[in-house]
Protein backbone atom coordinates (compact mmCIF):
# COMPACT_ATOMS: atom_id res chain seq x y z
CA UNK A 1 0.00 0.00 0.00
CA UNK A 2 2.54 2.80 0.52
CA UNK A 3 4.46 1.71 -3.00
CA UNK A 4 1.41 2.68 -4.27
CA UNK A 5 0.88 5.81 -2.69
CA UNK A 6 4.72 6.73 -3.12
CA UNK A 7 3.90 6.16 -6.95
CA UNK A 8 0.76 7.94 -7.20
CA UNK A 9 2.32 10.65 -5.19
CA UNK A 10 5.97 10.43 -7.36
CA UNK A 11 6.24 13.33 -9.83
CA UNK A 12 6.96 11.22 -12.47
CA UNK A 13 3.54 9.48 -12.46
CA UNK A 14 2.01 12.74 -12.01
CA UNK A 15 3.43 14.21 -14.96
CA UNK A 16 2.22 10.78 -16.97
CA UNK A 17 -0.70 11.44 -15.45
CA UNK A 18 -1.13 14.96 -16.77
CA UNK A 19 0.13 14.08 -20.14
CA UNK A 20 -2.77 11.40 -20.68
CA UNK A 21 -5.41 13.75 -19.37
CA UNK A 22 -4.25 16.19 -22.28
CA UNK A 23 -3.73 13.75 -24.92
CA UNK A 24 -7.20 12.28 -24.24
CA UNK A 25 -8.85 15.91 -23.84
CA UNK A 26 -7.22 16.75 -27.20
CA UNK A 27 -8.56 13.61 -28.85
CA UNK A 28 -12.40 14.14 -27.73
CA UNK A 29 -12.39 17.83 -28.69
CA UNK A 30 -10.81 16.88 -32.05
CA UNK A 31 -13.70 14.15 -32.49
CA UNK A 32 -16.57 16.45 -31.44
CA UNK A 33 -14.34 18.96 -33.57
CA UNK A 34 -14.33 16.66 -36.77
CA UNK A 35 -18.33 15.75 -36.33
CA UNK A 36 -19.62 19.67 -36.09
CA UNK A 37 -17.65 20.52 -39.10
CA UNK A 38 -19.07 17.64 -40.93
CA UNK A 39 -22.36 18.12 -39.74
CA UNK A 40 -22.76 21.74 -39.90
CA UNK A 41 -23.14 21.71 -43.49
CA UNK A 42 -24.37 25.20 -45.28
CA UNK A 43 -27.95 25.06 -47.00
CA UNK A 44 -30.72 27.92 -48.00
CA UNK A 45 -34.15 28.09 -47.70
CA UNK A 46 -35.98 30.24 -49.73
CA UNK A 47 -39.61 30.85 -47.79
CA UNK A 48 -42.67 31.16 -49.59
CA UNK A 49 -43.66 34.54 -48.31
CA UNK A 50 -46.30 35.85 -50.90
CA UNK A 51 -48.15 32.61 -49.99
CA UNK A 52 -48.65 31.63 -53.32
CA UNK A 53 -48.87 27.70 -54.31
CA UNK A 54 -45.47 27.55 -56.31
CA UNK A 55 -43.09 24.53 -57.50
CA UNK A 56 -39.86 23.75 -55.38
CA UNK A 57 -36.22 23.30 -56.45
CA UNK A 58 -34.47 21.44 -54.76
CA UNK A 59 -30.22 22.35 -55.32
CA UNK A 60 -27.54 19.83 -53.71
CA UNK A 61 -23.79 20.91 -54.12
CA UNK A 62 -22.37 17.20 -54.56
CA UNK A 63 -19.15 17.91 -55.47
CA UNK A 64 -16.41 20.53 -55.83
CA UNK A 65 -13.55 20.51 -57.62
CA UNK A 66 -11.28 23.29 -57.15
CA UNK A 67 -8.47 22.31 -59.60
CA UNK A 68 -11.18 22.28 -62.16
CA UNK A 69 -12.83 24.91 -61.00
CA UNK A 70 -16.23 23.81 -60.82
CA UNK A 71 -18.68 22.94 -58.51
CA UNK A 72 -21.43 19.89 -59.20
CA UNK A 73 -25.09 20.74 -58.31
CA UNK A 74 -28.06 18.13 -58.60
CA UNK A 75 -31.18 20.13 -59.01
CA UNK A 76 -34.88 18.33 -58.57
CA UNK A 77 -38.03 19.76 -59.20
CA UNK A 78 -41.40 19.12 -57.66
CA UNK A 79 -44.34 20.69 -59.49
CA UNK A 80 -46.91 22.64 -57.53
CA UNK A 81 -50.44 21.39 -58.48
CA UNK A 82 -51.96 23.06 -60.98
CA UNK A 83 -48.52 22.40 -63.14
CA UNK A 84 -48.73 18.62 -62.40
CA UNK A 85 -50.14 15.66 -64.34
CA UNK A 86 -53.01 13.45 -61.74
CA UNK A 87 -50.96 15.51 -58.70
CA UNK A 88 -47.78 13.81 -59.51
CA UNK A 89 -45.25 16.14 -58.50
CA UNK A 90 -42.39 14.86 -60.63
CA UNK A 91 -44.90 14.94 -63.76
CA UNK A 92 -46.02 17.86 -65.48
CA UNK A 93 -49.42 18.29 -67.51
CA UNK A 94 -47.85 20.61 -69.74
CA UNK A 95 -44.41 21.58 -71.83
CA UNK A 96 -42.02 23.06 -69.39
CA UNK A 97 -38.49 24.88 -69.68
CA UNK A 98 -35.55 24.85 -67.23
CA UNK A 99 -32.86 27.57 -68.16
CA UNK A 100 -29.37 27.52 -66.47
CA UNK A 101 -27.93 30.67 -67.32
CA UNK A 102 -24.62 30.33 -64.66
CA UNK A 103 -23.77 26.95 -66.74
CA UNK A 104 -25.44 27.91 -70.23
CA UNK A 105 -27.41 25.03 -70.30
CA UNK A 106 -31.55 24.65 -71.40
CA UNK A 107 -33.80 21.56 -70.19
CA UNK A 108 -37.01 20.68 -71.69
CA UNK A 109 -39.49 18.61 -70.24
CA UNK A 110 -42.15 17.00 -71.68
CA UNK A 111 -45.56 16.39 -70.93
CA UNK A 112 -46.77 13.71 -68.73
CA UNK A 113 -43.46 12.20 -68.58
CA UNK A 114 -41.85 12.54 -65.27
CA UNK A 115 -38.53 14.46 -64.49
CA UNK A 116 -35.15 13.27 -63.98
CA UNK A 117 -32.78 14.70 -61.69
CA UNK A 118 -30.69 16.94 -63.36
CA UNK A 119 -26.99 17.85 -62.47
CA UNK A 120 -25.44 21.29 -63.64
CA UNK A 121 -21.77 22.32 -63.27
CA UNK A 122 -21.39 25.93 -61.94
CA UNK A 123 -17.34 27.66 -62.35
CA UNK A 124 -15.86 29.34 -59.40
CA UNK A 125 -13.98 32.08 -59.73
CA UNK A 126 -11.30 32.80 -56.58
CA UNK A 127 -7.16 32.50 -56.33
CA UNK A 128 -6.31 29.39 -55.65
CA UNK A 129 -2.86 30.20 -55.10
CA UNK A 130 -4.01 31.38 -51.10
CA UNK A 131 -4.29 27.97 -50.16
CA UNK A 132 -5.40 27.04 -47.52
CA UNK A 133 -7.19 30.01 -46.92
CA UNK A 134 -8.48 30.49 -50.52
CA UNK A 135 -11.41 31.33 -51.18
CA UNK A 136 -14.06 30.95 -54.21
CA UNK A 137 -17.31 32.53 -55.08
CA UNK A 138 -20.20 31.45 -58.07
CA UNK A 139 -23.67 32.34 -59.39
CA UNK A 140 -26.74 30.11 -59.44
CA UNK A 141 -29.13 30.88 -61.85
CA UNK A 142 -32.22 29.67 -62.93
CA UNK A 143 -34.98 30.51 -65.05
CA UNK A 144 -38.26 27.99 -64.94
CA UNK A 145 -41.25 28.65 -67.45
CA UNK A 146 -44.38 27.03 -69.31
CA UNK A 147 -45.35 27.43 -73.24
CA UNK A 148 -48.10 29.98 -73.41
CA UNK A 149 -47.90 30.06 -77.23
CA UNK A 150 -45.29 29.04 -79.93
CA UNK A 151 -42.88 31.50 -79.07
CA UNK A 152 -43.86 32.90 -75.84
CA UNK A 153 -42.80 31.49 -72.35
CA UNK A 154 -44.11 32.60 -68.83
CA UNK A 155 -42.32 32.61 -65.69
CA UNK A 156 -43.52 29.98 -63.18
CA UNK A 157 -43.03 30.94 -59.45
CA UNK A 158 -40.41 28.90 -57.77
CA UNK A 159 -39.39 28.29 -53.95
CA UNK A 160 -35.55 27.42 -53.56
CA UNK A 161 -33.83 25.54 -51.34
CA UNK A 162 -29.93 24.54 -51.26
CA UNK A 163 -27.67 22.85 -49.01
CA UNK A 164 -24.47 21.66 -49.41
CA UNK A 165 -23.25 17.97 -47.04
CA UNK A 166 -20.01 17.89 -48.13
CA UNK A 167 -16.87 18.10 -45.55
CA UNK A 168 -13.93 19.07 -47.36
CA UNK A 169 -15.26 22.55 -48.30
CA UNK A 170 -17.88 25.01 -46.54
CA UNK A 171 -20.39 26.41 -48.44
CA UNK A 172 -22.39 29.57 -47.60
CA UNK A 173 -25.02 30.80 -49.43
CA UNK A 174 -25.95 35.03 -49.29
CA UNK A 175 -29.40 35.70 -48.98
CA UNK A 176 -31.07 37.96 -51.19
CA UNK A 177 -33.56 41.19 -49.70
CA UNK A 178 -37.12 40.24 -49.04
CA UNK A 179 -38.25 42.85 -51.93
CA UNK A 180 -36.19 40.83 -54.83
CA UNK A 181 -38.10 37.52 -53.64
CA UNK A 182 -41.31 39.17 -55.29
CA UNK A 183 -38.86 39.48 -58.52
CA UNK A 184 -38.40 35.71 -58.31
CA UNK A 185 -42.12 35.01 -57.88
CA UNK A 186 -43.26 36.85 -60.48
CA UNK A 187 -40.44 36.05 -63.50
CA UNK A 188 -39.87 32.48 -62.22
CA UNK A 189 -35.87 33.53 -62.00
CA UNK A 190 -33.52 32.39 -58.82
CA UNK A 191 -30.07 34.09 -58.72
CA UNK A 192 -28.16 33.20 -55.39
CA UNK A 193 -24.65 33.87 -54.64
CA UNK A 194 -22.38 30.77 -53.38
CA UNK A 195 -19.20 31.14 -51.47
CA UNK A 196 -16.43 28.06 -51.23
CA UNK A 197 -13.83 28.02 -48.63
CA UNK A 198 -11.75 24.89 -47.18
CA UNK A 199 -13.17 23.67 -43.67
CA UNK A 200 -12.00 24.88 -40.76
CA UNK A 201 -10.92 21.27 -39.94
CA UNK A 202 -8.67 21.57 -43.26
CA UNK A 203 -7.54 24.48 -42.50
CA UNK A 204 -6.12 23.15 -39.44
CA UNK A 205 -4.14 20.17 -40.89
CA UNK A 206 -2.77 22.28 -43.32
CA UNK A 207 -1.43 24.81 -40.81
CA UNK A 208 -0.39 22.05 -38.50
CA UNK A 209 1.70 20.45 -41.60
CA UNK A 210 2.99 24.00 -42.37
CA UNK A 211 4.07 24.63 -38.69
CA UNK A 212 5.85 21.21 -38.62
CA UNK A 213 8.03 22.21 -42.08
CA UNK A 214 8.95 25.55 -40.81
CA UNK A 215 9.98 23.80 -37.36
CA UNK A 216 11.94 21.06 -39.27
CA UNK A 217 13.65 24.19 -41.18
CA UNK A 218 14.74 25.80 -38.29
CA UNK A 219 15.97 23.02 -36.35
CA UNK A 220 18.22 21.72 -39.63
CA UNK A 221 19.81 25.35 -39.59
CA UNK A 222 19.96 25.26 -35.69
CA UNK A 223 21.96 21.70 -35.72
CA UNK A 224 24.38 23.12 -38.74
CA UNK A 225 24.86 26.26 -36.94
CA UNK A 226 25.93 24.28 -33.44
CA UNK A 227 28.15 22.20 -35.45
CA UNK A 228 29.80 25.14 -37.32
CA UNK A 229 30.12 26.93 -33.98
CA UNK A 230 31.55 24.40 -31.50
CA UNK A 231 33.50 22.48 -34.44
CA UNK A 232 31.63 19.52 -33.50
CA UNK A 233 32.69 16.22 -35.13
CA UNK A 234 29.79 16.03 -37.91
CA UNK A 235 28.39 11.83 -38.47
CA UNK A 236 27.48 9.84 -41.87
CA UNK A 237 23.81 9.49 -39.75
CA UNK A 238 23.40 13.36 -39.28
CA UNK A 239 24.11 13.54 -43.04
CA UNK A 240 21.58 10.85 -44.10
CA UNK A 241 19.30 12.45 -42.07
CA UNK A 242 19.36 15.84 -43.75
CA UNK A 243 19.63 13.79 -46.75
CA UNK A 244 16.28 11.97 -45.78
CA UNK A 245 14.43 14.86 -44.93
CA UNK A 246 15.21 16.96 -48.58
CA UNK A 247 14.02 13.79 -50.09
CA UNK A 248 10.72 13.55 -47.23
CA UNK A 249 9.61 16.98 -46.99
CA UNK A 250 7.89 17.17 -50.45
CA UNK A 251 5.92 14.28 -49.07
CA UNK A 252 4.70 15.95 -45.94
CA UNK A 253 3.67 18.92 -48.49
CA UNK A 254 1.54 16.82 -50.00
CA UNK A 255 -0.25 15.06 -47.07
CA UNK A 256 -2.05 18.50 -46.62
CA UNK A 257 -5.96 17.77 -47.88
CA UNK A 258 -6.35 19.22 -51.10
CA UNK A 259 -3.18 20.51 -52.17
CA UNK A 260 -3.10 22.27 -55.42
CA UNK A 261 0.19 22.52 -57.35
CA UNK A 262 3.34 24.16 -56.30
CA UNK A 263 3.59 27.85 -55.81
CA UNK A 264 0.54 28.66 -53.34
CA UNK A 265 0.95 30.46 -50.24
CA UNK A 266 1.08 27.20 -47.79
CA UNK A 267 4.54 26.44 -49.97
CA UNK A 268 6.16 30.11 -49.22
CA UNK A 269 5.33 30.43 -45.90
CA UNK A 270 6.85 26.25 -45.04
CA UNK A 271 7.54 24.18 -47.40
CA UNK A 272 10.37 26.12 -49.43
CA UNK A 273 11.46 27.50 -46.65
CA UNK A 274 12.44 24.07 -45.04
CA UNK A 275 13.32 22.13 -48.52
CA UNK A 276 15.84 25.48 -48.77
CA UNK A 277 17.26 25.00 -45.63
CA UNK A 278 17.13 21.47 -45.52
CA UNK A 279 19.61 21.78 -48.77
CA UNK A 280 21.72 24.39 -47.90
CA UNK A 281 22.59 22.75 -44.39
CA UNK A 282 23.47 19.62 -46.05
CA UNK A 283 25.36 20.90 -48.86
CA UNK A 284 27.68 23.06 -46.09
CA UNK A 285 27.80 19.92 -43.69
CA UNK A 286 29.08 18.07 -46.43
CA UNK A 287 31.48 20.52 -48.00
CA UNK A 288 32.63 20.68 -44.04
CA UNK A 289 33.04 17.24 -43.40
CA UNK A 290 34.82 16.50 -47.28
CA UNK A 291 36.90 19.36 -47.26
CA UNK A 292 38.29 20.79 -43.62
CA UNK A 293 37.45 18.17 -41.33
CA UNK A 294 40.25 16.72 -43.31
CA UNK A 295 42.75 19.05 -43.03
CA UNK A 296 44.03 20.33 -40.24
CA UNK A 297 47.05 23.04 -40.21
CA UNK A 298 48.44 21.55 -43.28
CA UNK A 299 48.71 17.85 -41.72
CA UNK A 300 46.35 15.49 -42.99
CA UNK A 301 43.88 13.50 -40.52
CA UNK A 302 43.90 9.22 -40.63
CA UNK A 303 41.03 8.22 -42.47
């Protein structure tokens, strides 16, 4: 019994203690972390507020690609009554039109045949050079009418609603002022503005990656510098080490989520900086060890 409370009491098991309280706090938060930023996925609702019996358009963001610059949306439709064939709200009665103007793209449907999902693509524009804080920014717009005559369309009222479940990127969608919902209503047009940014739980691998390169930079220029300083006797295994890490670091680089090409910001403010001094401190540890540790005033050292 008083092993035990020597141990318990010891400052060494206190300190063990302390570190597994941490390292399991830091685990849940980054769990509950991971599930909120998953879960809390954007989405719009457009409200019916002139109390009007209108269709409903349904937009889901399924994919975005920011090397291509283009976002995936699946659009479906569900007909308000007096549009639909025996209440069927995936059926109209009549000849209806669907008009992307954001990806310049027309669908027709016919009558009394129902209607597929349809899938648009919708560019971003943004700099995708600020990685990993980049941001991007599109348009959604849509036009929906029915024939009145041979050349004539009219503008159905439309309620929209958006959301976005994906976790690499958050989406946020600006509402428009209560006066230009009328617009919509009356023309049967939706315009919405979409913003893209990485996820806050991106963002914070990619930082964490960047902070680890810019430590491993310094520390490679810290070791070279001691060496230099105190004339230390330099080993094969420190050089195969700076040797592993120019060949390692491009690696870490990439195991940030999403990483575009070379050149973006993450890369200036880390990853060149530690590849550069990862070189340099190996090139003038070897140079040191080849050339002087050799020679030493004018008598040469035993191999």
């Amino acid at each position: 019994m008083n092993s035990l409370r020597s141990l318990v009491s010891s400052n060494r098991f206190q300190l063990i203690f302390l570190i597994l309280i941490l390292i399991t706090g830091s685990y849940i938060a980054s769990v509950r972390y991971f599930i909120k930023d998953k879960s809390d996925f954007a989405s719009f609702t457009d409200v019916d507020i002139d109390h009007v019996k209108t269709s409903v358009i349904h937009a889901d963001v399924r994919s975005v690609e920011i090397d291509k610059r283009e976002a995936k949306v699946e659009l479906r439709i569900y007909l308000a009554e007096d549009l639909s064939f025996n209440r069927r709200s995936d059926t109209p009665k009549e000849d209806l039109r669907l008009i992307s103007y954001s990806s310049n793209e027309e669908f027709n449907f016919k009558a009394k045949q129902p209607i597929r999902k349809i899938l648009i693509t919708l560019p971003l524009v943004g700099t995708i050079t600020d990685y990993p804080f980049d941001q991007f920014q599109s348009t959604i717009s849509l036009g929906f009418f029915k024939k009145t005559s041979e050349i004539d369309y009219m503008g159905i009222p439309i309620v929209f609603n958006m959301q976005s479940p994906i976790a690499s990127y958050k989406l946020e969608f600006f509402d428009k002022p209560v006066e230009d919902f009328w617009v919509d209503r009356s023309t049967g047009n939706v315009d919405r503005i979409i913003q893209v940014e990485r996820t806050k739980s991106n963002q914070f691998v990619s930082v964490f990656i960047m902070v680890t390169m810019f430590c491993i930079g310094l520390i490679t220029i810290l070791i070279t510098t001691r060496i230099l300083l105190y004339q230390k006797e330099i080993h094969v295994s420190e050089l195969f080490l700076f040797a592993l890490l120019v060949l390692v670091l491009p690696a870490i680089r990439n195991a940030q989520p999403g990483i575009p090409g070379f050149g973006v910001l993450s890369d200036y403010l880390s990853f060149f900086w530690a590849l550069g001094l990862s070189i340099v401190s190996l090139l003038v540890l070897i140079i040191d060890w080849h050339f002087l540790k050799r020679v030493t005033f004018g008598k040469t050292n035993p191999s």
